[in-house]
C-alpha atoms as a PDB file:
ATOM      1  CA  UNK A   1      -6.882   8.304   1.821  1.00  0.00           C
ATOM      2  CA  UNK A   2      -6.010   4.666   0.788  1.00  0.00           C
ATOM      3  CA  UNK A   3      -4.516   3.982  -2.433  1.00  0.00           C
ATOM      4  CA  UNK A   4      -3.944   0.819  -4.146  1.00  0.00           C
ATOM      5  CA  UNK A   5      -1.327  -1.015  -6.293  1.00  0.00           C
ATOM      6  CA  UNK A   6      -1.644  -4.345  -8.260  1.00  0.00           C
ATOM      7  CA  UNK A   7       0.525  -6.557  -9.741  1.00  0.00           C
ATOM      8  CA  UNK A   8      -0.331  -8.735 -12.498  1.00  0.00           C
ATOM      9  CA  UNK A   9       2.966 -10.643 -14.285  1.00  0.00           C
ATOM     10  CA  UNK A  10       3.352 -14.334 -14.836  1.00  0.00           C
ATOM     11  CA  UNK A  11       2.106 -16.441 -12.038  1.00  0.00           C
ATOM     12  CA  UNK A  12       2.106 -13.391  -9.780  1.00  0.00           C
ATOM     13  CA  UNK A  13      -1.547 -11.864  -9.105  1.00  0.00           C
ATOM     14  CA  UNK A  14      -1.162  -9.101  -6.083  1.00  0.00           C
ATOM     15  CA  UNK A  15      -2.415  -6.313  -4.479  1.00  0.00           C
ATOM     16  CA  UNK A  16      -0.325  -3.478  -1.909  1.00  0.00           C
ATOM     17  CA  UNK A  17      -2.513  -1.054  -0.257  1.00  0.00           C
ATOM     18  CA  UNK A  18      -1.750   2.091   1.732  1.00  0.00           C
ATOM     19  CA  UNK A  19      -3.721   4.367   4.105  1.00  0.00           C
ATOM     20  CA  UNK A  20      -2.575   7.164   6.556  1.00  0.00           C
ATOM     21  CA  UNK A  21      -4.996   8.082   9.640  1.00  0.00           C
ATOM     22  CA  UNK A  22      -3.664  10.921  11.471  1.00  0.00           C
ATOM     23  CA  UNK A  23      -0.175   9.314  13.091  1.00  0.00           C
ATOM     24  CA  UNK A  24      -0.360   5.190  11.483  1.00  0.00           C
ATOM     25  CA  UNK A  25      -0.074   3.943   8.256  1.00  0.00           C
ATOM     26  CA  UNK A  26      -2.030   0.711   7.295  1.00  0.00           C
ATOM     27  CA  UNK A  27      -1.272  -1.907   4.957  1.00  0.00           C
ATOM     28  CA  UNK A  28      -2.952  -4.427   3.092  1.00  0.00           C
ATOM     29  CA  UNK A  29      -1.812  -6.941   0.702  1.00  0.00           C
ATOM     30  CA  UNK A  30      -1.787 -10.693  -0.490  1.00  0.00           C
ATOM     31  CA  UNK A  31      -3.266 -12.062  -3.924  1.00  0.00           C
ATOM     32  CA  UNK A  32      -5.888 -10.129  -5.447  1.00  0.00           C
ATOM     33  CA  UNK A  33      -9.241 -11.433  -5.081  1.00  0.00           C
ATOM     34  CA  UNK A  34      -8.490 -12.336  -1.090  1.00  0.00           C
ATOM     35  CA  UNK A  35      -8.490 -10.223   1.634  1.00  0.00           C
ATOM     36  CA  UNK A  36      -5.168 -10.061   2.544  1.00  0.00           C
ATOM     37  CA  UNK A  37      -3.156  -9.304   5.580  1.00  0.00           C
ATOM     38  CA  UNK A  38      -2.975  -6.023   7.015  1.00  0.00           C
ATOM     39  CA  UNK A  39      -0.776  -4.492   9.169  1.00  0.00           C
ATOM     40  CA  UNK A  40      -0.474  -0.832  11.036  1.00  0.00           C
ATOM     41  CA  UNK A  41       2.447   1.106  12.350  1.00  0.00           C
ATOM     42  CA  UNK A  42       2.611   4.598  14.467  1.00  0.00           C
ATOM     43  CA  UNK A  43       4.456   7.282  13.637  1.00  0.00           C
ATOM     44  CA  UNK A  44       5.290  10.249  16.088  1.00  0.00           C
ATOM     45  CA  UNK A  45       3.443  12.323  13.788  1.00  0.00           C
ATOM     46  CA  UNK A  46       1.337  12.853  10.931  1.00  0.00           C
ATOM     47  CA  UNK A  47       3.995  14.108   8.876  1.00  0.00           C
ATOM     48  CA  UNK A  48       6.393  11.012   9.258  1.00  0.00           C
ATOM     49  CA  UNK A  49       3.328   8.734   8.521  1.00  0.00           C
ATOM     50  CA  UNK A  50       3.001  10.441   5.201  1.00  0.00           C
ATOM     51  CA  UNK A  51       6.316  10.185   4.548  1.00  0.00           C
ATOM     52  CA  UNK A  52       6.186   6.458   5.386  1.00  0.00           C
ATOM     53  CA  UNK A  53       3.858   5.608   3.359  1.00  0.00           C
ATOM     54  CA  UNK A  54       5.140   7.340   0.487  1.00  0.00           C
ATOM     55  CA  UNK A  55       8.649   5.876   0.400  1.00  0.00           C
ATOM     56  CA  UNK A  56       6.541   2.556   0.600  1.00  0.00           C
ATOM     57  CA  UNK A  57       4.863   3.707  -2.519  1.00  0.00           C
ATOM     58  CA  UNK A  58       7.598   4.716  -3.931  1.00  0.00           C
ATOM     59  CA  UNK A  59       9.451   1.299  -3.655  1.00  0.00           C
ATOM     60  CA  UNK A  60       6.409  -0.784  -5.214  1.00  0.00           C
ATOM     61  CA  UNK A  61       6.414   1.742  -8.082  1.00  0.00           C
ATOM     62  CA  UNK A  62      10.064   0.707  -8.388  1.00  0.00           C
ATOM     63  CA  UNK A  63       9.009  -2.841  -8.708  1.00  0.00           C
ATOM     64  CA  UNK A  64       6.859  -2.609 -11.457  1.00  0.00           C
ATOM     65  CA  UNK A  65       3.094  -2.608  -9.254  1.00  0.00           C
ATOM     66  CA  UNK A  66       1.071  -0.060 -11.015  1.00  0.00           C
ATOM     67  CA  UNK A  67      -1.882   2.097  -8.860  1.00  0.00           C
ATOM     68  CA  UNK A  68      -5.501   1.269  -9.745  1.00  0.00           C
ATOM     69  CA  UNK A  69      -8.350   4.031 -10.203  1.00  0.00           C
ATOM     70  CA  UNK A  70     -10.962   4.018  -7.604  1.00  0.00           C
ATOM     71  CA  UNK A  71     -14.476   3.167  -9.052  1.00  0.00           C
END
């Protein structure tokens, strides 16, 4: 499941995405309307992927990004 974030404030334009796949966690970001850079990381388990991912989450909530609705 991938979920994204955006942040729109000022000058700043950006996007943070997440996705779990069994034992990694992928990320995507950069300025909205690019593709971005992505980068993956292993886990030992599914379980510590999730949990990963959503203390990631977590922290861009924190920061003011706000999750977009899938269309």
């Amino acid at each position: 499941m991938k979920r994204r974030f955006e942040f729109v404030r000022g000058n700043s334009s950006k996007f943070w995405e997440a996705s779990v796949s069994d034992c990694s966690v992928t990320i995507v970001f950069g300025r909205i309307g690019t593709a971005g850079q992505q980068q993956t990381k292993e886990f030992a388990s599914p379980a510590a992927a999730q949990q990963h991912a959503d203390k990631m989450i977590a922290e861009k909530v924190r920061k003011g990004y706000l999750e977009t609705v899938p269309v």
